[in-house]
ModelCIF file with pLDDT and N, C-alpha, C, O atoms, coordinates in Angstrom:
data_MODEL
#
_entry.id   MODEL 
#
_entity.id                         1 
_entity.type                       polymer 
_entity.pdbx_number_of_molecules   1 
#
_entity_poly.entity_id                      1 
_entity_poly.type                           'polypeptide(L)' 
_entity_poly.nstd_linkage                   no 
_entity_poly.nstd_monomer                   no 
_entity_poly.pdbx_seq_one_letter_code       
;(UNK)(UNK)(UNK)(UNK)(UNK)(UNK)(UNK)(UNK)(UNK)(UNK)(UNK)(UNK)(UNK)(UNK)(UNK)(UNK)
(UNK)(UNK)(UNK)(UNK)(UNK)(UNK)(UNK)(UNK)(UNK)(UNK)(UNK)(UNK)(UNK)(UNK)(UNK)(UNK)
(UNK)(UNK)(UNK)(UNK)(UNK)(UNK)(UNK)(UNK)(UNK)(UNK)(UNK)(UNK)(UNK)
;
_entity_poly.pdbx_seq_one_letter_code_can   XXXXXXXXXXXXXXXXXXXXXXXXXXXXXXXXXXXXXXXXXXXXX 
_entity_poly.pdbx_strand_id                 A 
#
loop_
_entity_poly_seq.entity_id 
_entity_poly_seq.num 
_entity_poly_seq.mon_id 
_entity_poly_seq.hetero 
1 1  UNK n 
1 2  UNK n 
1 3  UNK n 
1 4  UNK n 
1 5  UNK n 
1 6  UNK n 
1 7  UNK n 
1 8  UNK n 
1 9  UNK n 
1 10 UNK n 
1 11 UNK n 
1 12 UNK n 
1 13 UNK n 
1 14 UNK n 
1 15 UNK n 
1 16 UNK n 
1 17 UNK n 
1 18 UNK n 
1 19 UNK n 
1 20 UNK n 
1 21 UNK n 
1 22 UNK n 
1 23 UNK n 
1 24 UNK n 
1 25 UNK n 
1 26 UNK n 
1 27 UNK n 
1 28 UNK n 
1 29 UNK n 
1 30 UNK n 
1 31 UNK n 
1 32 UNK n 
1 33 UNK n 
1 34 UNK n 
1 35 UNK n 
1 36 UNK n 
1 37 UNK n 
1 38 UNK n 
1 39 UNK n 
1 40 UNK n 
1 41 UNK n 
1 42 UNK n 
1 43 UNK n 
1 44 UNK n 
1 45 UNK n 
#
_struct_asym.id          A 
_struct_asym.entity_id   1 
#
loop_
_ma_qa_metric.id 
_ma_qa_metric.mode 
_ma_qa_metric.name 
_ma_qa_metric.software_group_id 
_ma_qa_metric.type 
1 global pLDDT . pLDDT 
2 local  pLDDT . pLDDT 
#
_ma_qa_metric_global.metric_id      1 
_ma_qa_metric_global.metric_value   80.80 
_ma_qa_metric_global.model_id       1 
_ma_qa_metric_global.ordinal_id     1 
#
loop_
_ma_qa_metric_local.label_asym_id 
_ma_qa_metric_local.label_comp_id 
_ma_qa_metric_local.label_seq_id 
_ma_qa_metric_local.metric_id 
_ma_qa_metric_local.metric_value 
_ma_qa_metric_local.model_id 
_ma_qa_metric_local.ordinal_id 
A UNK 1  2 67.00 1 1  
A UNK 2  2 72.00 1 2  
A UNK 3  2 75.00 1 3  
A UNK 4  2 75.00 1 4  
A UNK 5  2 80.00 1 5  
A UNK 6  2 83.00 1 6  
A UNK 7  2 86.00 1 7  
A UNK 8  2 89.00 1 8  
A UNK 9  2 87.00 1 9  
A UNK 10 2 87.00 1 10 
A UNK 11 2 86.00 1 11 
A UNK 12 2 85.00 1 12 
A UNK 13 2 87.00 1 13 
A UNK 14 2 83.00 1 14 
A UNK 15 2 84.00 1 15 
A UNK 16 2 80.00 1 16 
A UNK 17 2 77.00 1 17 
A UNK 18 2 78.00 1 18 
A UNK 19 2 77.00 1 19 
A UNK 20 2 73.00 1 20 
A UNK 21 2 65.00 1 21 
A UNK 22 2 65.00 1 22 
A UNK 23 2 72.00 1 23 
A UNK 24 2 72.00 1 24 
A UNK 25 2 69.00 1 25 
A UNK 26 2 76.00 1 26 
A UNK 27 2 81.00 1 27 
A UNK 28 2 76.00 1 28 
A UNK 29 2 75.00 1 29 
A UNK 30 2 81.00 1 30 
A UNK 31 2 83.00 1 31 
A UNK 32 2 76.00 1 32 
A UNK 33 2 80.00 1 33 
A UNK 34 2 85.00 1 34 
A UNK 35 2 88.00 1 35 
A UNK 36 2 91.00 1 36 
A UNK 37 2 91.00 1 37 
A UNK 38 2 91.00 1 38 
A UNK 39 2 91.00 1 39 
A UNK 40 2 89.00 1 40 
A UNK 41 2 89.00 1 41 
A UNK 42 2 86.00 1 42 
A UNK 43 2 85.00 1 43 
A UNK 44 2 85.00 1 44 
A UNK 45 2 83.00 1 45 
#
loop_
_atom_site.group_PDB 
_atom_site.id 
_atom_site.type_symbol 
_atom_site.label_atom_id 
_atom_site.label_alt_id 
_atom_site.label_comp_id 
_atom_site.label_asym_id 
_atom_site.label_entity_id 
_atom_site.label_seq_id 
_atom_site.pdbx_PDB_ins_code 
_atom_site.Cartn_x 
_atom_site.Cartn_y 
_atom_site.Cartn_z 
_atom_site.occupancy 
_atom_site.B_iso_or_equiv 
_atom_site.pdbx_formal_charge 
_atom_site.auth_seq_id 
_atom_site.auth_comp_id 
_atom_site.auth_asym_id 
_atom_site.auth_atom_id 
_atom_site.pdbx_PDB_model_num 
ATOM 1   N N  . UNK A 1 1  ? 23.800 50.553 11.756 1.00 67.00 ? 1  UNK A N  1 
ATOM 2   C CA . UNK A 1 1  ? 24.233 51.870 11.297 1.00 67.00 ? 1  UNK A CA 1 
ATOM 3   C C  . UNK A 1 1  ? 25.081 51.782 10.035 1.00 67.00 ? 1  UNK A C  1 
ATOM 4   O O  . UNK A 1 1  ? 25.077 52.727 9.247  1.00 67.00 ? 1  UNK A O  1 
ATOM 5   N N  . UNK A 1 2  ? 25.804 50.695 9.806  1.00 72.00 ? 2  UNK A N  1 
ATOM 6   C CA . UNK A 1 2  ? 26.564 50.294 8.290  1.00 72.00 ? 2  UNK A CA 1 
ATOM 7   C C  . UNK A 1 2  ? 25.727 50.616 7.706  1.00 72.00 ? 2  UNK A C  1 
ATOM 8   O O  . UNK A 1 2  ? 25.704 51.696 7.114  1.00 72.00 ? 2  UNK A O  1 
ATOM 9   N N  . UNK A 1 3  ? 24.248 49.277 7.698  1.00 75.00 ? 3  UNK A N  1 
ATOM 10  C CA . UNK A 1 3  ? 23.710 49.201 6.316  1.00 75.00 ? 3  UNK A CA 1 
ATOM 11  C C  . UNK A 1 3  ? 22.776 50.964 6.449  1.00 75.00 ? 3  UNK A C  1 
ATOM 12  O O  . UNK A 1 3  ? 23.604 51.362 5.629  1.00 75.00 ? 3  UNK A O  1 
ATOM 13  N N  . UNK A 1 4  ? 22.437 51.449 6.553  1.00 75.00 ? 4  UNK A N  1 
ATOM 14  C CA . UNK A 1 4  ? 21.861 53.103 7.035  1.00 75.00 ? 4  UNK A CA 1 
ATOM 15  C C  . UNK A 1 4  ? 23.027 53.645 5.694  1.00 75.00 ? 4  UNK A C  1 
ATOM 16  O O  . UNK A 1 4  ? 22.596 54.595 5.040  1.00 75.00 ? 4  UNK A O  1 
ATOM 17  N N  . UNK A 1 5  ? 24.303 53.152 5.311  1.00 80.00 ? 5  UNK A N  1 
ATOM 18  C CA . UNK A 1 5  ? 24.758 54.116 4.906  1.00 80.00 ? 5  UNK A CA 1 
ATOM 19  C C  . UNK A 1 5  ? 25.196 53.158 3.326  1.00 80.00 ? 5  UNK A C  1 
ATOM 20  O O  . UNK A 1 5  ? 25.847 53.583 2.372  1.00 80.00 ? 5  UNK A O  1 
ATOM 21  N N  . UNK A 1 6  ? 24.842 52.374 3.428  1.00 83.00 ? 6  UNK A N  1 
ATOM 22  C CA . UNK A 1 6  ? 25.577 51.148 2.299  1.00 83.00 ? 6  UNK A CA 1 
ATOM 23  C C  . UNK A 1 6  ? 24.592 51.461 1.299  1.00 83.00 ? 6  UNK A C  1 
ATOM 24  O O  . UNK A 1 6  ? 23.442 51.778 1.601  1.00 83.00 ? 6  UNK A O  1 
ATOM 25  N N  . UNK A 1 7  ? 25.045 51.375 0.021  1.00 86.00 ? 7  UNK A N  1 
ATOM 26  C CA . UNK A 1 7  ? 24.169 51.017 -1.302 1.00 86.00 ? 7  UNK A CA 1 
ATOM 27  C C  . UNK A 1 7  ? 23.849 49.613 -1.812 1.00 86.00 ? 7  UNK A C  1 
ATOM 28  O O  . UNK A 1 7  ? 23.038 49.254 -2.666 1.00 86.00 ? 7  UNK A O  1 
ATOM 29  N N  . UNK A 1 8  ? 25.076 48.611 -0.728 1.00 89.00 ? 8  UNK A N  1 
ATOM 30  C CA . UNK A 1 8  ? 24.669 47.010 -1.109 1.00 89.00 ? 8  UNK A CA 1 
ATOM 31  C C  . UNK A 1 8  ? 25.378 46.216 -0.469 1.00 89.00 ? 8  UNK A C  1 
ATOM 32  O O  . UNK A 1 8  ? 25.947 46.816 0.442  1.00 89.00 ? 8  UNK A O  1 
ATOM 33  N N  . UNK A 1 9  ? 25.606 45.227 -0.500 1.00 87.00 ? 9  UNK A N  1 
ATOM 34  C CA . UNK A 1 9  ? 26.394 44.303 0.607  1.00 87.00 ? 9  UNK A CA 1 
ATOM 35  C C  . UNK A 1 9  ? 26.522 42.908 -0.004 1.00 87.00 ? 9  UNK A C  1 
ATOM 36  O O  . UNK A 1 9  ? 26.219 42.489 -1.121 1.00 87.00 ? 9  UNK A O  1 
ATOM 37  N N  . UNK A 1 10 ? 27.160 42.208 1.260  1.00 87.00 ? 10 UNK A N  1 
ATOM 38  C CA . UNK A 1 10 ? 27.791 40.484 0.667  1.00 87.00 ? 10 UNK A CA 1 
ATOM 39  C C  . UNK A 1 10 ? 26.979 40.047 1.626  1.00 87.00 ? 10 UNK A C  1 
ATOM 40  O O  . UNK A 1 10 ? 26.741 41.048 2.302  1.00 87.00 ? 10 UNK A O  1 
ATOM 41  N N  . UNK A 1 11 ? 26.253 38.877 2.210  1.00 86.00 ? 11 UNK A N  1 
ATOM 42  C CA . UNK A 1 11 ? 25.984 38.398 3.080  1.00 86.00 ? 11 UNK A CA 1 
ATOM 43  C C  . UNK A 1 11 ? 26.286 37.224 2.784  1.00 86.00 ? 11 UNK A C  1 
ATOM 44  O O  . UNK A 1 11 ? 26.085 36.578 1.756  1.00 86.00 ? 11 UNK A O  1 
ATOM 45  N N  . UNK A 1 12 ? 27.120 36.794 4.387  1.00 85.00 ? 12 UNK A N  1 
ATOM 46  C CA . UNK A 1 12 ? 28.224 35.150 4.014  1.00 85.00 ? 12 UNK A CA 1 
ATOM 47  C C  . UNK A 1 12 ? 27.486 34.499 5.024  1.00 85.00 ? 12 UNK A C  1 
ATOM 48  O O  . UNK A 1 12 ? 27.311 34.814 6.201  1.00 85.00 ? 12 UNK A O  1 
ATOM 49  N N  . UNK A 1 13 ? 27.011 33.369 4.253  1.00 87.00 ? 13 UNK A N  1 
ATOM 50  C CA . UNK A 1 13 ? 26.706 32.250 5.140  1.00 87.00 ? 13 UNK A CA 1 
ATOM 51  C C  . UNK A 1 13 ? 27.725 30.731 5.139  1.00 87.00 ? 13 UNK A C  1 
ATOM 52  O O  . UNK A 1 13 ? 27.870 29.905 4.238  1.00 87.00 ? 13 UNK A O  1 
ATOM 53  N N  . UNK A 1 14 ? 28.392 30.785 6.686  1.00 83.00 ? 14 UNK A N  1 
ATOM 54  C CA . UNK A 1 14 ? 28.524 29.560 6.794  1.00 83.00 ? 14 UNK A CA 1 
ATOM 55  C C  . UNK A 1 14 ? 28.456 27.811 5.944  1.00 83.00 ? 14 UNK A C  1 
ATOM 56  O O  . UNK A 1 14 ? 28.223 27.040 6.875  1.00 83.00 ? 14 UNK A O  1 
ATOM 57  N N  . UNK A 1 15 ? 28.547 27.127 4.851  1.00 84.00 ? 15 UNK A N  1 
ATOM 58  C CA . UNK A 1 15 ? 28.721 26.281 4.560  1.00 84.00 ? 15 UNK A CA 1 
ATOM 59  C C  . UNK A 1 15 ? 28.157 24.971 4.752  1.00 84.00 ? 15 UNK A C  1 
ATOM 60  O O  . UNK A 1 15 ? 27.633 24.131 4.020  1.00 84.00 ? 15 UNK A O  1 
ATOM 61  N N  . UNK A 1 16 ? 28.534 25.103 6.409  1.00 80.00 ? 16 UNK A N  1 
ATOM 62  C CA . UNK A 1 16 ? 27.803 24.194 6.910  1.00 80.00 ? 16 UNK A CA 1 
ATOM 63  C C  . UNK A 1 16 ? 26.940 24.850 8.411  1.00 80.00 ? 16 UNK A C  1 
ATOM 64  O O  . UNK A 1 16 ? 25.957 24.207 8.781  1.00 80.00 ? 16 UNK A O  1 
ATOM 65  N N  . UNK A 1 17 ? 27.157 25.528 8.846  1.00 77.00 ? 17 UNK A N  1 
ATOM 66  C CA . UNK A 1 17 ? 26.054 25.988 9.598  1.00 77.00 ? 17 UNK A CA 1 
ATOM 67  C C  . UNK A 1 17 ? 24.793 26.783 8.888  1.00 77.00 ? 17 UNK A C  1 
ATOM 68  O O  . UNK A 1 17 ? 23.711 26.798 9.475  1.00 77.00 ? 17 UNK A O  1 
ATOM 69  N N  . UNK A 1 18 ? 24.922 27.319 7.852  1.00 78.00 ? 18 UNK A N  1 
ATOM 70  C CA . UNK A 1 18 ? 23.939 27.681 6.797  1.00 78.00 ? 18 UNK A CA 1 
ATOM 71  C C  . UNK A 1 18 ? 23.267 28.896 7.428  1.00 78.00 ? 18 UNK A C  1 
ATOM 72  O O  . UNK A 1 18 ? 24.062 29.782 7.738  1.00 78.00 ? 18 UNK A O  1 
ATOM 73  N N  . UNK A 1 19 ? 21.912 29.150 7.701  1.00 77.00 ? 19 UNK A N  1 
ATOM 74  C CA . UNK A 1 19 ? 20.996 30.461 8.171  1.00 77.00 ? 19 UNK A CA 1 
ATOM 75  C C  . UNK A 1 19 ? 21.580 30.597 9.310  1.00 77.00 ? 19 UNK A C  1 
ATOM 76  O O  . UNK A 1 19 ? 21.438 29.501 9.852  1.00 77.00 ? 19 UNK A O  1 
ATOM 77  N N  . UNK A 1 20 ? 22.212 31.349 10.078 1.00 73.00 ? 20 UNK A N  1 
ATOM 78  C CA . UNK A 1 20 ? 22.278 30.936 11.702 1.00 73.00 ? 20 UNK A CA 1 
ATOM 79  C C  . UNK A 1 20 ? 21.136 32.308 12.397 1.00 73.00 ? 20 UNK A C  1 
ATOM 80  O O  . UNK A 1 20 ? 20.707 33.160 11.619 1.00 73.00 ? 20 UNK A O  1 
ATOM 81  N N  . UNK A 1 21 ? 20.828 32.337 13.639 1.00 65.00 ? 21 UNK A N  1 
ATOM 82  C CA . UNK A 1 21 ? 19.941 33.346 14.229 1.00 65.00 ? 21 UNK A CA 1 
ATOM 83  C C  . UNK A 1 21 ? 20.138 34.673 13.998 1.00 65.00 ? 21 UNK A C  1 
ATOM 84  O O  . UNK A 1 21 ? 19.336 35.602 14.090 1.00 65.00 ? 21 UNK A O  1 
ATOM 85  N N  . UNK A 1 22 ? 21.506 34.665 13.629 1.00 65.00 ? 22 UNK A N  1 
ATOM 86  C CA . UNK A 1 22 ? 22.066 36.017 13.654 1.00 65.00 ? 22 UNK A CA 1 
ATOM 87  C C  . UNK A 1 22 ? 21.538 36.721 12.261 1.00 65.00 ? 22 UNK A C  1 
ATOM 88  O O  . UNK A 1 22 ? 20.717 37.631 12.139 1.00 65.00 ? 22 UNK A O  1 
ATOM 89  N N  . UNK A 1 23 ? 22.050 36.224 11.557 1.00 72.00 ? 23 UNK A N  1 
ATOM 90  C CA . UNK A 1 23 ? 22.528 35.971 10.144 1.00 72.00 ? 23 UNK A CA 1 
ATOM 91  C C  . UNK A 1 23 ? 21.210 36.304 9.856  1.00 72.00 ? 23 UNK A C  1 
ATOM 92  O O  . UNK A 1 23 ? 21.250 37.009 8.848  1.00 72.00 ? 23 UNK A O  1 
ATOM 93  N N  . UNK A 1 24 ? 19.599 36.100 10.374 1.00 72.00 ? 24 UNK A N  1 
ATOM 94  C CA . UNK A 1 24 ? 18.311 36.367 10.391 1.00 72.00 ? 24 UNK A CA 1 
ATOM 95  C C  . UNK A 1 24 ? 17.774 38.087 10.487 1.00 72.00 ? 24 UNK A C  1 
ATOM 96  O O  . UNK A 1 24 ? 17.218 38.955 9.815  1.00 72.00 ? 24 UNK A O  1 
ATOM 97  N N  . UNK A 1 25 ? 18.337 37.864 11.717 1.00 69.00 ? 25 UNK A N  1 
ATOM 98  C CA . UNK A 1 25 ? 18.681 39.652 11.915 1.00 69.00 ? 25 UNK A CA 1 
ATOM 99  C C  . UNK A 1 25 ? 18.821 40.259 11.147 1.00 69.00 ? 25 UNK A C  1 
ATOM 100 O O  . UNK A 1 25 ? 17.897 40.778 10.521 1.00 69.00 ? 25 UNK A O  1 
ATOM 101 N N  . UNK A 1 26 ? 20.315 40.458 10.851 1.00 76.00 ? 26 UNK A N  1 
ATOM 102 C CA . UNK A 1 26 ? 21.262 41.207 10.128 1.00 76.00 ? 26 UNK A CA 1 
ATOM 103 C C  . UNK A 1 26 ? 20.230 40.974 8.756  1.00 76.00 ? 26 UNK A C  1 
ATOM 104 O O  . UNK A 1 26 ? 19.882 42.046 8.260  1.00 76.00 ? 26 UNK A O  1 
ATOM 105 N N  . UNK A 1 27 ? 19.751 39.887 8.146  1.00 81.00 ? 27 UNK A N  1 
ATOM 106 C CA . UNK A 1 27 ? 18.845 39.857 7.054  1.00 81.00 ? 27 UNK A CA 1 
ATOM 107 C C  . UNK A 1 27 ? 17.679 40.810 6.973  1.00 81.00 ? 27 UNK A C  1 
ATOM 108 O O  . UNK A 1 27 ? 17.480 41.424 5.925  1.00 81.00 ? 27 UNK A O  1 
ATOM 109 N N  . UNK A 1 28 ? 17.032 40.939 7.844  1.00 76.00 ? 28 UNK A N  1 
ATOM 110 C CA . UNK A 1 28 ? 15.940 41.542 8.419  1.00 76.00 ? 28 UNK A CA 1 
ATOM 111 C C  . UNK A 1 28 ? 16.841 43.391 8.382  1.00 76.00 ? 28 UNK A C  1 
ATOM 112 O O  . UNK A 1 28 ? 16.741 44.393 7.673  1.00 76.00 ? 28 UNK A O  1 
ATOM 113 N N  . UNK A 1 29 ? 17.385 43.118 9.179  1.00 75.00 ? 29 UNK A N  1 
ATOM 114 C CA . UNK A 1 29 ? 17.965 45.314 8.926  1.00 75.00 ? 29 UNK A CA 1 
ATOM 115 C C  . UNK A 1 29 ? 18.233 45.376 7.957  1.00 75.00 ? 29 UNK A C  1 
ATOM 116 O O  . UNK A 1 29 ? 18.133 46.567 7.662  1.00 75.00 ? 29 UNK A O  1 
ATOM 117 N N  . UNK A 1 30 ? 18.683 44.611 6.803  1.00 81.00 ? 30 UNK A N  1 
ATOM 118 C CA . UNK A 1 30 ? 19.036 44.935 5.479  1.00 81.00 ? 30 UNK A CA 1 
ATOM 119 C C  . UNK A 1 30 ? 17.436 44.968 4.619  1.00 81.00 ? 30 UNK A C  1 
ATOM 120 O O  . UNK A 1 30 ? 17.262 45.783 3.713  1.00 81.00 ? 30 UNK A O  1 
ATOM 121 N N  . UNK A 1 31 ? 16.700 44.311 4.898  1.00 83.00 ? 31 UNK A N  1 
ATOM 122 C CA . UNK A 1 31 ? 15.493 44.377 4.230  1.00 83.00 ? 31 UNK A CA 1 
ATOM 123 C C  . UNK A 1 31 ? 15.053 45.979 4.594  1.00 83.00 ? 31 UNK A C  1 
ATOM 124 O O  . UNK A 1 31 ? 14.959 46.884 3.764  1.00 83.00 ? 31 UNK A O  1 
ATOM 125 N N  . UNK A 1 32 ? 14.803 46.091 6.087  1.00 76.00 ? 32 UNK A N  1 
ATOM 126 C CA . UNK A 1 32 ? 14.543 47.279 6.272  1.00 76.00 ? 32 UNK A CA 1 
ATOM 127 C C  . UNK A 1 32 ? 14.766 48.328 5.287  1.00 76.00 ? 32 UNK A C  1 
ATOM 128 O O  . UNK A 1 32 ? 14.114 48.963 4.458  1.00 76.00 ? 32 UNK A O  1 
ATOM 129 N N  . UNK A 1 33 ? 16.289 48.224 5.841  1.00 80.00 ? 33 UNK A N  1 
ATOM 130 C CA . UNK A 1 33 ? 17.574 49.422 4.965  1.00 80.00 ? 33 UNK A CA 1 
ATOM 131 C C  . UNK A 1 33 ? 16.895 49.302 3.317  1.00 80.00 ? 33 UNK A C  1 
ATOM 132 O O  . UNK A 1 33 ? 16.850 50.390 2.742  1.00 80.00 ? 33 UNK A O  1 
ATOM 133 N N  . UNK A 1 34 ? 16.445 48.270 2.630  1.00 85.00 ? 34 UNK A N  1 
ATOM 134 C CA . UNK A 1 34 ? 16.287 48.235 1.319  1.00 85.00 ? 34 UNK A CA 1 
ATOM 135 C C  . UNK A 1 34 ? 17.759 47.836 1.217  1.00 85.00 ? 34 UNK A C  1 
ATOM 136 O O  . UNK A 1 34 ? 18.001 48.931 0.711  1.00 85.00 ? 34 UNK A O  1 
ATOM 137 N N  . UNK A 1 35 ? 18.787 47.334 1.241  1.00 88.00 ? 35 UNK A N  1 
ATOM 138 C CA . UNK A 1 35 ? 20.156 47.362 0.883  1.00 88.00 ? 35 UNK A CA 1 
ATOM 139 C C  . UNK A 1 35 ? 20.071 46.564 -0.316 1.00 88.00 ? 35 UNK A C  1 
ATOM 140 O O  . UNK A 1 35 ? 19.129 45.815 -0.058 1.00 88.00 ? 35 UNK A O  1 
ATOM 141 N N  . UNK A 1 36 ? 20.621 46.171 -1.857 1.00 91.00 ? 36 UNK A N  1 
ATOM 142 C CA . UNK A 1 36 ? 21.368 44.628 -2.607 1.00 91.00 ? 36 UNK A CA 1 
ATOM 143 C C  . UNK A 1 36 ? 22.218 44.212 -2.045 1.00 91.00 ? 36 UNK A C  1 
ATOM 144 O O  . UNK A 1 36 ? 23.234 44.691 -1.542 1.00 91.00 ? 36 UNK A O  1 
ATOM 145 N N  . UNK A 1 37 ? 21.647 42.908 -2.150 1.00 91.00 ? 37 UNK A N  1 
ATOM 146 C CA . UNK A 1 37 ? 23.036 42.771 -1.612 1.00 91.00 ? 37 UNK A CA 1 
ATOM 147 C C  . UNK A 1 37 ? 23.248 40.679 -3.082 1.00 91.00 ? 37 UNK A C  1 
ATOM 148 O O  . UNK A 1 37 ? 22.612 40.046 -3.925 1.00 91.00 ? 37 UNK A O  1 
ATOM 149 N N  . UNK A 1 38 ? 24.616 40.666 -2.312 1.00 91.00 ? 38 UNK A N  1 
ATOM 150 C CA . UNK A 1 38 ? 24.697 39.455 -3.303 1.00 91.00 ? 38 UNK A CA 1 
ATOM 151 C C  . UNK A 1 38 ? 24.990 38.303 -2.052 1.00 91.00 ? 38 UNK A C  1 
ATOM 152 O O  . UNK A 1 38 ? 24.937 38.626 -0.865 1.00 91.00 ? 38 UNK A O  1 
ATOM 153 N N  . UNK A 1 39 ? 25.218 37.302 -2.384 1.00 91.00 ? 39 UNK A N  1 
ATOM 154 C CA . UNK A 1 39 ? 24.902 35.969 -1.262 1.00 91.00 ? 39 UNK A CA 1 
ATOM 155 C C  . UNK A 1 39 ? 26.370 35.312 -1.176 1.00 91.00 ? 39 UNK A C  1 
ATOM 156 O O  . UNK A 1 39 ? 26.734 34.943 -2.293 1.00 91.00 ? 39 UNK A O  1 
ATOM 157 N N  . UNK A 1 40 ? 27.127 35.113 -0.365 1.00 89.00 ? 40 UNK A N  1 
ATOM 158 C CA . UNK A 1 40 ? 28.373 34.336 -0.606 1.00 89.00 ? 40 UNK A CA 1 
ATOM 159 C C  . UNK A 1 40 ? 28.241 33.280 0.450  1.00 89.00 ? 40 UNK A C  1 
ATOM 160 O O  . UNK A 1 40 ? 28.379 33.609 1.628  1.00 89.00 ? 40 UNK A O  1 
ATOM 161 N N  . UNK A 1 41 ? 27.908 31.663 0.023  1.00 89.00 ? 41 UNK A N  1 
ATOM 162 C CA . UNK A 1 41 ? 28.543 30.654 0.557  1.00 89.00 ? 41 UNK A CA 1 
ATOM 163 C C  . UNK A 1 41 ? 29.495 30.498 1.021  1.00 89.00 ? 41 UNK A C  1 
ATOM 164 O O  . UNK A 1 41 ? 30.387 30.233 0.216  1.00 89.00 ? 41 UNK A O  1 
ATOM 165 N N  . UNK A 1 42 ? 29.884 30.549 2.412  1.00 86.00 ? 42 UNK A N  1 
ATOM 166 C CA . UNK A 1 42 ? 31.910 30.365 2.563  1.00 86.00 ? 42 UNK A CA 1 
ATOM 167 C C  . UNK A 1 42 ? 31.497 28.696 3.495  1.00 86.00 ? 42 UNK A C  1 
ATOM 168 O O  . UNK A 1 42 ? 30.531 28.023 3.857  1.00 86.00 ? 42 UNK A O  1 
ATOM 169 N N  . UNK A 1 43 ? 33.326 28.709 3.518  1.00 85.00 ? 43 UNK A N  1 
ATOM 170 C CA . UNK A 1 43 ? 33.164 27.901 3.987  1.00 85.00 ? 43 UNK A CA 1 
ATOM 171 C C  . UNK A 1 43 ? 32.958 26.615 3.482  1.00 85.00 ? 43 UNK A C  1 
ATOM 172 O O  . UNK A 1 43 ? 32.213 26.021 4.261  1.00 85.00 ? 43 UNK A O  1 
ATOM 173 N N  . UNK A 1 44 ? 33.360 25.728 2.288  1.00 85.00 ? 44 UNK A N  1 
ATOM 174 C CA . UNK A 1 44 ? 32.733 24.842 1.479  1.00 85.00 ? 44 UNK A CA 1 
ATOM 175 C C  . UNK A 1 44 ? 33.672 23.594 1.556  1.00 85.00 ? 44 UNK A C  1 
ATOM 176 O O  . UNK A 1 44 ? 33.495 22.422 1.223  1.00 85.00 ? 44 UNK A O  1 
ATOM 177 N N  . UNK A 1 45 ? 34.871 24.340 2.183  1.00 83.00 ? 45 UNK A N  1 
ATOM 178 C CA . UNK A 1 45 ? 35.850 23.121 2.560  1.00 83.00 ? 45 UNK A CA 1 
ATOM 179 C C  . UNK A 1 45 ? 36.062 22.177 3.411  1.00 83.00 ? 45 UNK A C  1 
ATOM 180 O O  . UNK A 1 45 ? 37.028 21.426 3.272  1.00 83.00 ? 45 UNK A O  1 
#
């Protein structure tokens, strides 16, 4: 229901866990949604 209302987003992946199952999902409703979004690596320490 966020992305339903968002014009774009961050999507943070993990560092070292990288894609996780979830993170697939949430990828997938944003495709739906059409959302931009930009990509943030965390986690690098």
């Amino acid at each position: 229901r966020s992305l339903k209302v968002l014009d774009g987003g961050i999507g943070v992946f993990c560092g070292s866990g990288g894609v996780e199952p979830q993170s697939e999902t949430n990828w997938r409703y944003a495709n739906e949604s059409e959302v931009a979004r930009c990509i943030f690596v965390n986690k690098l320490d």
